[in-house]
Every structure is written in structure tokens, then in C-alpha cells.
N, C-alpha and C. Protein backbone atom coordinates (compact mmCIF):
# COMPACT_ATOMS: atom_id res chain seq x y z
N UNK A 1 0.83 -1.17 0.00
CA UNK A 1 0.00 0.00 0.00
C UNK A 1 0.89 1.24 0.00
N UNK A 2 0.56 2.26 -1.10
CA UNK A 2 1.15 3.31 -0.93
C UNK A 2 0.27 4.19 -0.25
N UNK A 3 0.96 5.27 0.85
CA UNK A 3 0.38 5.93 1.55
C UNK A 3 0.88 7.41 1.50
N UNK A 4 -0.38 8.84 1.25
CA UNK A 4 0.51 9.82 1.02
C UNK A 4 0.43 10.76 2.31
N UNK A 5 1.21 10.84 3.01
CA UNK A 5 0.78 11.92 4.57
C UNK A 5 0.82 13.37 4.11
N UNK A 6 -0.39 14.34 4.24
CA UNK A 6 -0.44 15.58 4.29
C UNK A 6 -0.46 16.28 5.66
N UNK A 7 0.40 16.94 5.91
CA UNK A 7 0.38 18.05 6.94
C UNK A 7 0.37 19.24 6.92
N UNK A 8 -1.37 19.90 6.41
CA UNK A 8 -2.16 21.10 6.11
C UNK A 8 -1.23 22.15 6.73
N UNK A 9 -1.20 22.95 5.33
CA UNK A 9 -0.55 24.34 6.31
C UNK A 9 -1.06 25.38 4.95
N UNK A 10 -1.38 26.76 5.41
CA UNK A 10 -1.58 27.74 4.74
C UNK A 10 -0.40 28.15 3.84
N UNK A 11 0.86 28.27 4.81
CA UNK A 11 2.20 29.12 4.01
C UNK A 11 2.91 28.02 4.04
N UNK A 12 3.22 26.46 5.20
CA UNK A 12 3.63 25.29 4.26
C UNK A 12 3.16 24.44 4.38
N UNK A 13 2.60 23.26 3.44
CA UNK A 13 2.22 22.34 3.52
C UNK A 13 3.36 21.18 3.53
N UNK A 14 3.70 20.32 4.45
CA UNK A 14 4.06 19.07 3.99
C UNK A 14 3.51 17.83 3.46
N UNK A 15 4.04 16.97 2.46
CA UNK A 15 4.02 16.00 1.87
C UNK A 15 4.96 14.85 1.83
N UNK A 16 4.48 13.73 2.53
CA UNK A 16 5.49 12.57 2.70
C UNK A 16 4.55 11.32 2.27
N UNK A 17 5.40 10.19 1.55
CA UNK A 17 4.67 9.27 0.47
C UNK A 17 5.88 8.23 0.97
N UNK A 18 5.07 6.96 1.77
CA UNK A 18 5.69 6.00 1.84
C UNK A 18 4.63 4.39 1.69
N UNK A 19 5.71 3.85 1.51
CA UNK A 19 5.00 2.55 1.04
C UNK A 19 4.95 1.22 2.19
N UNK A 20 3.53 0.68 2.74
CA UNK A 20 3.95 -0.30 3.85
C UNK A 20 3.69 -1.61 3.34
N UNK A 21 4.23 -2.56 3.69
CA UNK A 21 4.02 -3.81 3.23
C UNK A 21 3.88 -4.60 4.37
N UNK A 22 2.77 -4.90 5.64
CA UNK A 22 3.08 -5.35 6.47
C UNK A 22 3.45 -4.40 7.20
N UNK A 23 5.03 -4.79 8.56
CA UNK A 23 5.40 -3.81 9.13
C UNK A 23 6.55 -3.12 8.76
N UNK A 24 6.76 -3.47 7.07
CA UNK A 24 7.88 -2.93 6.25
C UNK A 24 7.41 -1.53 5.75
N UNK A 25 8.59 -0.31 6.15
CA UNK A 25 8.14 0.28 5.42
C UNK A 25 9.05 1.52 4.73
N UNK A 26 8.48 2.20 3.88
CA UNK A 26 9.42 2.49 2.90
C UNK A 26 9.47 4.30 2.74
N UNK A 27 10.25 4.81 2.32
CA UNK A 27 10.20 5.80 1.89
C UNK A 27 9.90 6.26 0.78
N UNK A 28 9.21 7.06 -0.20
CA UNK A 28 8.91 7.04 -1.53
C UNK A 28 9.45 8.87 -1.67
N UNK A 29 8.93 9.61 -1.02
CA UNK A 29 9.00 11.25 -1.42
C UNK A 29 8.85 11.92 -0.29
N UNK A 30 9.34 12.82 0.24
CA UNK A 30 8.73 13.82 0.88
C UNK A 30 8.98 15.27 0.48
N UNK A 31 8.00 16.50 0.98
CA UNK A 31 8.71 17.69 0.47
C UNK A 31 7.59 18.70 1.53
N UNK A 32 8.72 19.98 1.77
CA UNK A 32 8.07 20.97 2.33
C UNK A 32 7.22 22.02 1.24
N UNK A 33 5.92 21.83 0.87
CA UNK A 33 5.47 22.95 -0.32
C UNK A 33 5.26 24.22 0.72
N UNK A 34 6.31 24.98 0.01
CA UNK A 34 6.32 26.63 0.62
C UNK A 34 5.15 27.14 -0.71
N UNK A 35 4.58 28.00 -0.27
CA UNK A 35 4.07 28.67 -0.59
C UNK A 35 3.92 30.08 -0.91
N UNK A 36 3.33 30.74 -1.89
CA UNK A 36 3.89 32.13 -1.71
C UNK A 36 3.00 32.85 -1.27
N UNK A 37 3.00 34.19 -0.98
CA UNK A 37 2.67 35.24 -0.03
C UNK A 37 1.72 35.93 -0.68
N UNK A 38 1.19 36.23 -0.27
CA UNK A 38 -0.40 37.11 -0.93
C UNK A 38 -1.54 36.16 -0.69
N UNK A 39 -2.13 36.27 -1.49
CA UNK A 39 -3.77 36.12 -1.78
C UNK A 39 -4.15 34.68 -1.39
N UNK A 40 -4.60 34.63 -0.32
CA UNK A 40 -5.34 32.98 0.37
C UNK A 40 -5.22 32.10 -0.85
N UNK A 41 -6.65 32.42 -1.56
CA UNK A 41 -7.12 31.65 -3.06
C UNK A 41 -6.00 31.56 -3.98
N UNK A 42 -4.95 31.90 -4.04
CA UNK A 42 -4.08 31.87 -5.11
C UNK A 42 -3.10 30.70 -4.13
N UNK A 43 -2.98 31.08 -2.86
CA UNK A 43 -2.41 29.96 -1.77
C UNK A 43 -2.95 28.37 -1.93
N UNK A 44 -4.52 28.41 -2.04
CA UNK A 44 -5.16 27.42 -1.64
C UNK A 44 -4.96 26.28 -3.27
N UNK A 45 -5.15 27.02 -4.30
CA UNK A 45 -4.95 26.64 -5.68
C UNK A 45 -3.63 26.03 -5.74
N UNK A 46 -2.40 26.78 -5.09
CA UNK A 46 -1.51 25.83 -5.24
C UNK A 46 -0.92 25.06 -4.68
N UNK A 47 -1.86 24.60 -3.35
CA UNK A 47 -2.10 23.43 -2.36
C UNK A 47 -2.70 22.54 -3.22
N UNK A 48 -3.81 22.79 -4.13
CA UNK A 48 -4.11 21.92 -5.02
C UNK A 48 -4.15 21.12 -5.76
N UNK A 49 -2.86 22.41 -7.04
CA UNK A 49 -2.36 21.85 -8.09
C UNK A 49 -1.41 21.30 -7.78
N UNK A 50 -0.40 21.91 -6.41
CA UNK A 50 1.27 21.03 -6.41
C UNK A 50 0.85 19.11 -5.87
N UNK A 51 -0.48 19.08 -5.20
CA UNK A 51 -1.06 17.62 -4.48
C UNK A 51 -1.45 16.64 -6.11
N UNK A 52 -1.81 17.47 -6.66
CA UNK A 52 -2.30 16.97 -7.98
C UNK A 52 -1.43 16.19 -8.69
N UNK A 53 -0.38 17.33 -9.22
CA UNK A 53 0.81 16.52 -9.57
C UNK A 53 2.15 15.46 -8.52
N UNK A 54 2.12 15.31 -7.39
CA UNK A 54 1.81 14.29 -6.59
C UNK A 54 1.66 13.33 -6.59
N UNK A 55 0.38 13.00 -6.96
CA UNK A 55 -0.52 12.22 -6.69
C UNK A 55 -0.19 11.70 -7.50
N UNK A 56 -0.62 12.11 -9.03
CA UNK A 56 0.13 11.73 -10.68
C UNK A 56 1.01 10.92 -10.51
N UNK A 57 2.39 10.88 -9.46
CA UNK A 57 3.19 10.97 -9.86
C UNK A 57 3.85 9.81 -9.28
N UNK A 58 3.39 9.89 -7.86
CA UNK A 58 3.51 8.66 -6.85
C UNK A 58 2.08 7.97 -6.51
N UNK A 59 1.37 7.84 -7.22
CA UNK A 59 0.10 7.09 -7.23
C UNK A 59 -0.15 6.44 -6.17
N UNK A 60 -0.60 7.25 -5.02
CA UNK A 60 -0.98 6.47 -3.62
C UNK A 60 -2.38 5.93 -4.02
N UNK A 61 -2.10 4.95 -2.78
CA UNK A 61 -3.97 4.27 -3.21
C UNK A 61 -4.40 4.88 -1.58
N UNK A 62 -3.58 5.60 -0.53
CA UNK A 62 -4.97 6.40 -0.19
C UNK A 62 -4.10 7.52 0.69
N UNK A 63 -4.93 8.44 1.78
CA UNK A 63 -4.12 9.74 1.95
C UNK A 63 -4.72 9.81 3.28
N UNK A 64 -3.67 10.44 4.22
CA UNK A 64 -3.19 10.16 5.88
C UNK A 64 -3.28 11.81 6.07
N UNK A 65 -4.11 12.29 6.57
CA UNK A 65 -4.01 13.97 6.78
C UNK A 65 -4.60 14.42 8.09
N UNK A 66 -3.92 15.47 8.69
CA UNK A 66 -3.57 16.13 10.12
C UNK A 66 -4.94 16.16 10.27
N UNK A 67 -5.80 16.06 11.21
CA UNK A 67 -6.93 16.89 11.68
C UNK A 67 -6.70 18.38 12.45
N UNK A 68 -7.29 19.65 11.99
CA UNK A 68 -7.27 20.19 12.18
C UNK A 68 -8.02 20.85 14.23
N UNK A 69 -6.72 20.92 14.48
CA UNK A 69 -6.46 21.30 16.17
C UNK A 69 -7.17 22.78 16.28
N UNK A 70 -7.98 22.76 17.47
CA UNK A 70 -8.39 24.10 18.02
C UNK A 70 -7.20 24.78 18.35
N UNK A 71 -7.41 25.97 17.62
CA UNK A 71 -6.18 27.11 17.48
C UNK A 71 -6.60 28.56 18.68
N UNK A 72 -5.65 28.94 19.19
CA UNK A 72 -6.22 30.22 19.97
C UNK A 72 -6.73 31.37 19.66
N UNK A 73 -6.33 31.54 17.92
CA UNK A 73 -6.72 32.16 17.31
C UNK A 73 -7.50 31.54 16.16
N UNK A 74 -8.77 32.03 16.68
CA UNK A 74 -10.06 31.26 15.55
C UNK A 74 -9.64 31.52 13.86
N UNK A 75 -8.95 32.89 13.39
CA UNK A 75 -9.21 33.01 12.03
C UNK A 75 -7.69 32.07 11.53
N UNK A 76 -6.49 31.74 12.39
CA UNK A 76 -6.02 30.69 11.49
C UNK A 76 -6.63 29.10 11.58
N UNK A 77 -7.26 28.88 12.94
CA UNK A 77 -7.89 27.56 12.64
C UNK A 77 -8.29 27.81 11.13
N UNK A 78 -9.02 28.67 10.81
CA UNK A 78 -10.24 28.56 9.86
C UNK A 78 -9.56 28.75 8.33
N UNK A 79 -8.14 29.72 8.42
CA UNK A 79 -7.64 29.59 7.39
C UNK A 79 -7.06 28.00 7.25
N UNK A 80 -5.90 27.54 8.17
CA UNK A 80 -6.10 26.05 8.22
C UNK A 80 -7.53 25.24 7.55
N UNK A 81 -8.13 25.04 7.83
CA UNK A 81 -8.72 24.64 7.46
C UNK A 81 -9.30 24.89 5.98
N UNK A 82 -8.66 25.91 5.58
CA UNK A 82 -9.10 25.70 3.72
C UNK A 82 -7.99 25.44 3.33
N UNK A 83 -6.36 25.52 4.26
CA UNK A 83 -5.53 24.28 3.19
C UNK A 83 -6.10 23.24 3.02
N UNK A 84 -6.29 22.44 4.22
CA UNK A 84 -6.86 20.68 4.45
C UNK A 84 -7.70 20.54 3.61
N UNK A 85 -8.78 21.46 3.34
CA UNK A 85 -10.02 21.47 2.32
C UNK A 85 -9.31 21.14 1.48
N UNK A 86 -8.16 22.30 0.39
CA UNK A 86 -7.35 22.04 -0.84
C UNK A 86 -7.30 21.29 -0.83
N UNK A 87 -6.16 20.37 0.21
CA UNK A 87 -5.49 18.63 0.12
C UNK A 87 -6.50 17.99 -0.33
N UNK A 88 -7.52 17.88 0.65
CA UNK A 88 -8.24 16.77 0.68
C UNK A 88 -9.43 16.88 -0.51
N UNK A 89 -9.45 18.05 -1.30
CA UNK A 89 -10.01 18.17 -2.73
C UNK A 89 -9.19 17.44 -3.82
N UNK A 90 -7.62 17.55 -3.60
CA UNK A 90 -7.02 16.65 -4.73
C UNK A 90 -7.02 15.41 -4.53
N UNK A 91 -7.26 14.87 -3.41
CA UNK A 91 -7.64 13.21 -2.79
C UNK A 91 -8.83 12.94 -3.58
N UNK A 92 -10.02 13.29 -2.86
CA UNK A 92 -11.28 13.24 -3.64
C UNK A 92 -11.14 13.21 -5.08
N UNK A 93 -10.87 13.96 -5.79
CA UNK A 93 -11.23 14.07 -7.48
C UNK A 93 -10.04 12.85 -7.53
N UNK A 94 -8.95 12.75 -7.11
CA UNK A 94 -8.66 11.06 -7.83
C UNK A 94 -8.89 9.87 -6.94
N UNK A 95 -10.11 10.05 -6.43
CA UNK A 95 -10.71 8.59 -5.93
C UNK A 95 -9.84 7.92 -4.96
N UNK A 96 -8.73 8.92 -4.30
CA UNK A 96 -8.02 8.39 -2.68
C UNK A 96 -9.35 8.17 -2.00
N UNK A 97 -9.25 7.38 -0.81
CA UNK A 97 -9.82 7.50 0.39
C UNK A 97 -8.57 8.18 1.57
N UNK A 98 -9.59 8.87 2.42
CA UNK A 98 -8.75 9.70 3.14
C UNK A 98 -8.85 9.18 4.36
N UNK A 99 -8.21 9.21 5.32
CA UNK A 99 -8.55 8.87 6.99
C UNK A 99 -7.49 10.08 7.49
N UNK A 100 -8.19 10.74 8.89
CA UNK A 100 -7.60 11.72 9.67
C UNK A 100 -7.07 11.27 11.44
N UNK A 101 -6.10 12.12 10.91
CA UNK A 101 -5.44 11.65 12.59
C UNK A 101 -5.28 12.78 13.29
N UNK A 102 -5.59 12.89 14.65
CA UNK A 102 -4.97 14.34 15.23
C UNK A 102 -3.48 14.29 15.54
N UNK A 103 -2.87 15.51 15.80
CA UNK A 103 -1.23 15.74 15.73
C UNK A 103 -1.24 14.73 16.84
N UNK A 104 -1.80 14.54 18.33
CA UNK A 104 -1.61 13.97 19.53
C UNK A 104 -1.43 12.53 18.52
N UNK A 105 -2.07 12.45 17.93
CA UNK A 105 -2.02 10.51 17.67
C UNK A 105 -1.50 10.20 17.03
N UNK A 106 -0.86 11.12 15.89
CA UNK A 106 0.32 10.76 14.89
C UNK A 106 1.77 10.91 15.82
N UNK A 107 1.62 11.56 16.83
CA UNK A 107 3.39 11.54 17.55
C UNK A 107 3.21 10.35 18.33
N UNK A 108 1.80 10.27 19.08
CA UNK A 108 1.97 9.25 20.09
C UNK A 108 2.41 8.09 19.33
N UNK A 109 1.71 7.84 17.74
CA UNK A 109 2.06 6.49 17.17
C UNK A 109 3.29 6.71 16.99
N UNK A 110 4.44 7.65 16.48
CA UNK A 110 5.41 7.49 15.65
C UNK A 110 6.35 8.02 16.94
N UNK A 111 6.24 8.42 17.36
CA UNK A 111 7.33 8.48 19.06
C UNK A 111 7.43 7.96 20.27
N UNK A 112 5.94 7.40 20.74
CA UNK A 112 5.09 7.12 21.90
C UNK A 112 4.58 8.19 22.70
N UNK A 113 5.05 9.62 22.44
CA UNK A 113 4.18 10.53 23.10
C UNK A 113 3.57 11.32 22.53
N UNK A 114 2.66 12.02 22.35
CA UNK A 114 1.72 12.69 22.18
C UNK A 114 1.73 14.28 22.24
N UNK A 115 2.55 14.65 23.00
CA UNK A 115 3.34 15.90 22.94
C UNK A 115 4.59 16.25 22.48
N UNK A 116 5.48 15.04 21.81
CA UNK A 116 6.64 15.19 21.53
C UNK A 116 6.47 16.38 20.32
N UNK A 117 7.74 16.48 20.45
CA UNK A 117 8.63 18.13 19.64
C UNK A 117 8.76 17.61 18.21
N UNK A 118 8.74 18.75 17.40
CA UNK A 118 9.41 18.35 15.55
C UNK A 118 10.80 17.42 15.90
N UNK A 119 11.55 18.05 16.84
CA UNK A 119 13.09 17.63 16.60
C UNK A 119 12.69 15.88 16.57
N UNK A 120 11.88 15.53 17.47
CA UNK A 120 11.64 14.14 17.91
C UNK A 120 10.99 13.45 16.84
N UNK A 121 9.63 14.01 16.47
CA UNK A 121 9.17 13.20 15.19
C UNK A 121 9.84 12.79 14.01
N UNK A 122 11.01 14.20 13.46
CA UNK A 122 11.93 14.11 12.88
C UNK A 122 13.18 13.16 12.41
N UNK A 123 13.08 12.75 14.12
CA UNK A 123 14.67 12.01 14.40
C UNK A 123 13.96 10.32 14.02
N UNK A 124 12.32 10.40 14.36
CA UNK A 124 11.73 9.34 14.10
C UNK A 124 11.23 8.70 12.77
N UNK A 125 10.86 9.77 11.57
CA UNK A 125 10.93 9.23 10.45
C UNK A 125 12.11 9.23 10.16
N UNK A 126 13.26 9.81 10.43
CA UNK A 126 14.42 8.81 10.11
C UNK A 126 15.28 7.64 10.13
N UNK A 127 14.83 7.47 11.64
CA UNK A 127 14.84 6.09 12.09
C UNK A 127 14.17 4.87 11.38
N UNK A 128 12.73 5.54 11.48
CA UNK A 128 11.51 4.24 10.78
C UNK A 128 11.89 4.09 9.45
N UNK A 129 12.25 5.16 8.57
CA UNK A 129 12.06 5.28 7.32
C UNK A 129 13.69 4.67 6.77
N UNK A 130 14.74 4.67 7.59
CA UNK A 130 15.95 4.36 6.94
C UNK A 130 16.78 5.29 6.38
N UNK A 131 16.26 6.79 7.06
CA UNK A 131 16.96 7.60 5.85
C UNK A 131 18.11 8.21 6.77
N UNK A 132 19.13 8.89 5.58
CA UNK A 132 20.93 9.55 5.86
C UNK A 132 20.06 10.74 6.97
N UNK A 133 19.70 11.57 6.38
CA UNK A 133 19.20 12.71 7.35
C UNK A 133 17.76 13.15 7.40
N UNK A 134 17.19 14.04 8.28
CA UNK A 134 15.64 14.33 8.87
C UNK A 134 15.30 14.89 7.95
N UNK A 135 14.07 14.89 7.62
CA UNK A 135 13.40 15.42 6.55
C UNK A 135 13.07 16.57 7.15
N UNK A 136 12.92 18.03 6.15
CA UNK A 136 12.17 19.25 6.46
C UNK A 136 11.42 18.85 7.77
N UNK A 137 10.83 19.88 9.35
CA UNK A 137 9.84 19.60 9.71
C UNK A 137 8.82 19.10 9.32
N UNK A 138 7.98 20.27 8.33
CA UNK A 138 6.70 19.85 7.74
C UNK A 138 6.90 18.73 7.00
N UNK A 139 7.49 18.40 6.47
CA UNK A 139 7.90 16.92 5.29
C UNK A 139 7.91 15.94 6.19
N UNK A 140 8.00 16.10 7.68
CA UNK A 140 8.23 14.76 8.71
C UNK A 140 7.39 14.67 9.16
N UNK A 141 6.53 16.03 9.90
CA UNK A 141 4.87 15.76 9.97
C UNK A 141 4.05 14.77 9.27
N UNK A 142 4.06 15.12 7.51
CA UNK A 142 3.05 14.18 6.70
C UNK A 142 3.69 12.93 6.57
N UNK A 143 5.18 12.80 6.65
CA UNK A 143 5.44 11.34 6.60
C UNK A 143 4.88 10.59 8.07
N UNK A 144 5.30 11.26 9.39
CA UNK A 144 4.22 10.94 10.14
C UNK A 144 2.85 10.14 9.90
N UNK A 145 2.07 11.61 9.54
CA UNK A 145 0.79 10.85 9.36
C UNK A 145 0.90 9.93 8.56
N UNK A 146 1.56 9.36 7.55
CA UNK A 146 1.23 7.90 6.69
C UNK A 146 1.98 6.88 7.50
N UNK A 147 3.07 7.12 8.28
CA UNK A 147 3.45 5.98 9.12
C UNK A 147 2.33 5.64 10.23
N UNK A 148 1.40 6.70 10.87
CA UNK A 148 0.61 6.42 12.09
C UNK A 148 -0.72 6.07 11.18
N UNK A 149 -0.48 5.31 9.99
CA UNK A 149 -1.85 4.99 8.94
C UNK A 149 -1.47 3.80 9.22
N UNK A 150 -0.31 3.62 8.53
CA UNK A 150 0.33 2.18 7.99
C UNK A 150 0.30 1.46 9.69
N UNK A 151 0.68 1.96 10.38
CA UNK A 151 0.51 1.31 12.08
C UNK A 151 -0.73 1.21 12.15
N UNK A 152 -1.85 1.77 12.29
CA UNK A 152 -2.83 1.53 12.21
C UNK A 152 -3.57 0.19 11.12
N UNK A 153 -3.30 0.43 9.93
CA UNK A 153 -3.64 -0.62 9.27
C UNK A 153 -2.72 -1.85 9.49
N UNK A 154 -1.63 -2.23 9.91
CA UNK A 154 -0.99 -3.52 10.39
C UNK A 154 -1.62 -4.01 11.89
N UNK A 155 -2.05 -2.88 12.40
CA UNK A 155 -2.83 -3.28 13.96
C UNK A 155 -3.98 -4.23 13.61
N UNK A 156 -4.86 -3.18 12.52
CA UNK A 156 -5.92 -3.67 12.58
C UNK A 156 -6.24 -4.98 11.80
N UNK A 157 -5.00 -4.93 10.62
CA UNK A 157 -4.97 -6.31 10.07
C UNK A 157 -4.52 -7.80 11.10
N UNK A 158 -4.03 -7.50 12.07
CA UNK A 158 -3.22 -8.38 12.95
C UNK A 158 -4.87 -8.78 13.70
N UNK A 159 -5.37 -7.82 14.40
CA UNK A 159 -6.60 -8.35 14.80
C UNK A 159 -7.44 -8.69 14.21
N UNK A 160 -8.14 -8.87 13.18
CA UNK A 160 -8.96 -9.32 12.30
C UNK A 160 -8.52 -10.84 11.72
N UNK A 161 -7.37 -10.82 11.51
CA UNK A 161 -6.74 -12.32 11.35
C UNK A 161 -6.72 -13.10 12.37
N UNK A 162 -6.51 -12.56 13.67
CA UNK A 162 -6.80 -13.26 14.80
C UNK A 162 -8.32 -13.74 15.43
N UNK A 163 -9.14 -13.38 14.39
CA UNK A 163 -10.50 -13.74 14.55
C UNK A 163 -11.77 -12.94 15.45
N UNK A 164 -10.93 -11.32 15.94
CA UNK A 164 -11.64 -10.07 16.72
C UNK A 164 -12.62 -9.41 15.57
N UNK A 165 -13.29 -8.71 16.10
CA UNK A 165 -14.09 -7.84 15.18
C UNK A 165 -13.77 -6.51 15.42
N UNK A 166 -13.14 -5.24 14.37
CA UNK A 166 -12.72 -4.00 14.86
C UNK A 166 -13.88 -3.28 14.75
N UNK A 167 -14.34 -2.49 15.96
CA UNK A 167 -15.49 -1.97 16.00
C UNK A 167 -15.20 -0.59 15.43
């Protein structure tokens, strides 16, 4: 299964694309999309188009993205929330299925805590993933979320073979 992790951001989005086989798993892409400065809608379009070609490109069969956290300030929750919209518009039109994780449950899976720091998640897709050095923050975020997918789907495959029902 290829898996693509998005970690929604207005000015950057990360993108990390790895492949699990079991509890093997792989690295395929990651990247910090900076974005440029001005106009939301011209922001949100190329959250869009850069996921688009992506997608094209590393053909995930499905997509691992941040749930959006109560912010102290309501108007970036809300801008947040029309990156994630973007992402999860280029999922939709090519027939990904999406599943969401909150930040707490993508560190707890990929560190064991739930509050851990970038430096830590960081040091952890490098570890999991096999790689020379840490990927961008944001690029380790979304690889995150597709590693705390791929854990999830080896959990739940392990119990279901064992004859449980996942509720």
C-alpha cells in the first residue's frame, strides 16, 4: 500500500509518500510545499495543483491527513482549514480514500508521546524510514501521518486475522 501523509498548512504544507508492506516500510518522497505570499485563493490553488501533480506521480492508493487542532486564534484555525479542504479536494477528485489523525495521535504512534517536539518526530521518520538525514519539519509531519496509517492498518490487520471484530 502506498500511503501519502499531508500536513495542512496555509504558508507550508508538507508531503510525505511512503509505502507499507506489512510492518515494512518504505520511503517514496517527501517535500516541504512553501508557498507564496499574498492572496489565500491563489495559496489554496496551489495546495491543489502542487497535491495533484503528486498524486500523478507517486500514485498512492490512499491519503493520511492532520486533523485540524483548536487554534487560539479562531481566524487561522479557519484559514487552516481551507488548506486541508485544498489537500483533501485533490484526494477526492482522484478517488483516494482519506482517513484523519490528530497531531496527539500521529506523535503518540510514531514516538510514543503525544506531545513530543518536531526535533523528535523528525529524528523518528528517520529512524523508521531508513533515511541519511531528517526530513524538512513539515515533510516529517506528513510522513508521520502515513506511518501512524500504515501502524494503524498492520494493527488492525493483525486483529482481524486473529479472529476479533474492529469496532
Amino acid at each position: 500500500m502506498t500511503i501519502l501523509g499531508i500536513d495542512p498548512g496555509s504558508r507550508i504544507t508538507g508531503v510525505g509518500v511512503i509505502t507499507a508492506r506489512g510492518s515494512d516500510l518504505k520511503y517514496v518522497y517527501s517535500e516541504s510545499l512553501k508557498l507564496p505570499k499574498g492572496e489565500l485563493a491563489i495559496r489554496l490553488h496551489d495546495i491543489y495543483a502542487r497535491l495533484q501533480h503528486i498524486i500523478e506521480q507517486t500514485k498512492p492508493d490512499m491519503v493520511a491527513i492532520e486533523r485540524v487542532f483548536l487554534a487560539k486564534n479562531p481566524q487561522s484555525a479557519l484559514v487552516l482549514g481551507h488548506a486541508r479542504g485544498a489537500a483533501m479536494l485533490a484526494a477526492v477528485n482522484n478517488s483516494l480514500p482519506i482517513v484523519e489523525y490528530s497531531a496527539t495521535e500521529i506523535k503518540k504512534t510514531v514516538v510514543g508521546r503525544g506531545r513530543a517536539d518536531k526535533a523528535q518526530v523528525q529524528h523518528m521518520m528517520r529512524v523508521l524510514l531508513g533515511l541519511r538525514t531528517a526530513p524538512e519539519e513539515d515533510a516529517s509531519d506528513a510522513l508521520a501521518a502515513a506511518v501512524c496509517h500504515a501502524h494503524h492498518q498492520q494493527i488492525n490487520t493483525t486483529v482481524r486475522e486473529a479472529g476479533y471484530k474492529i469496532l
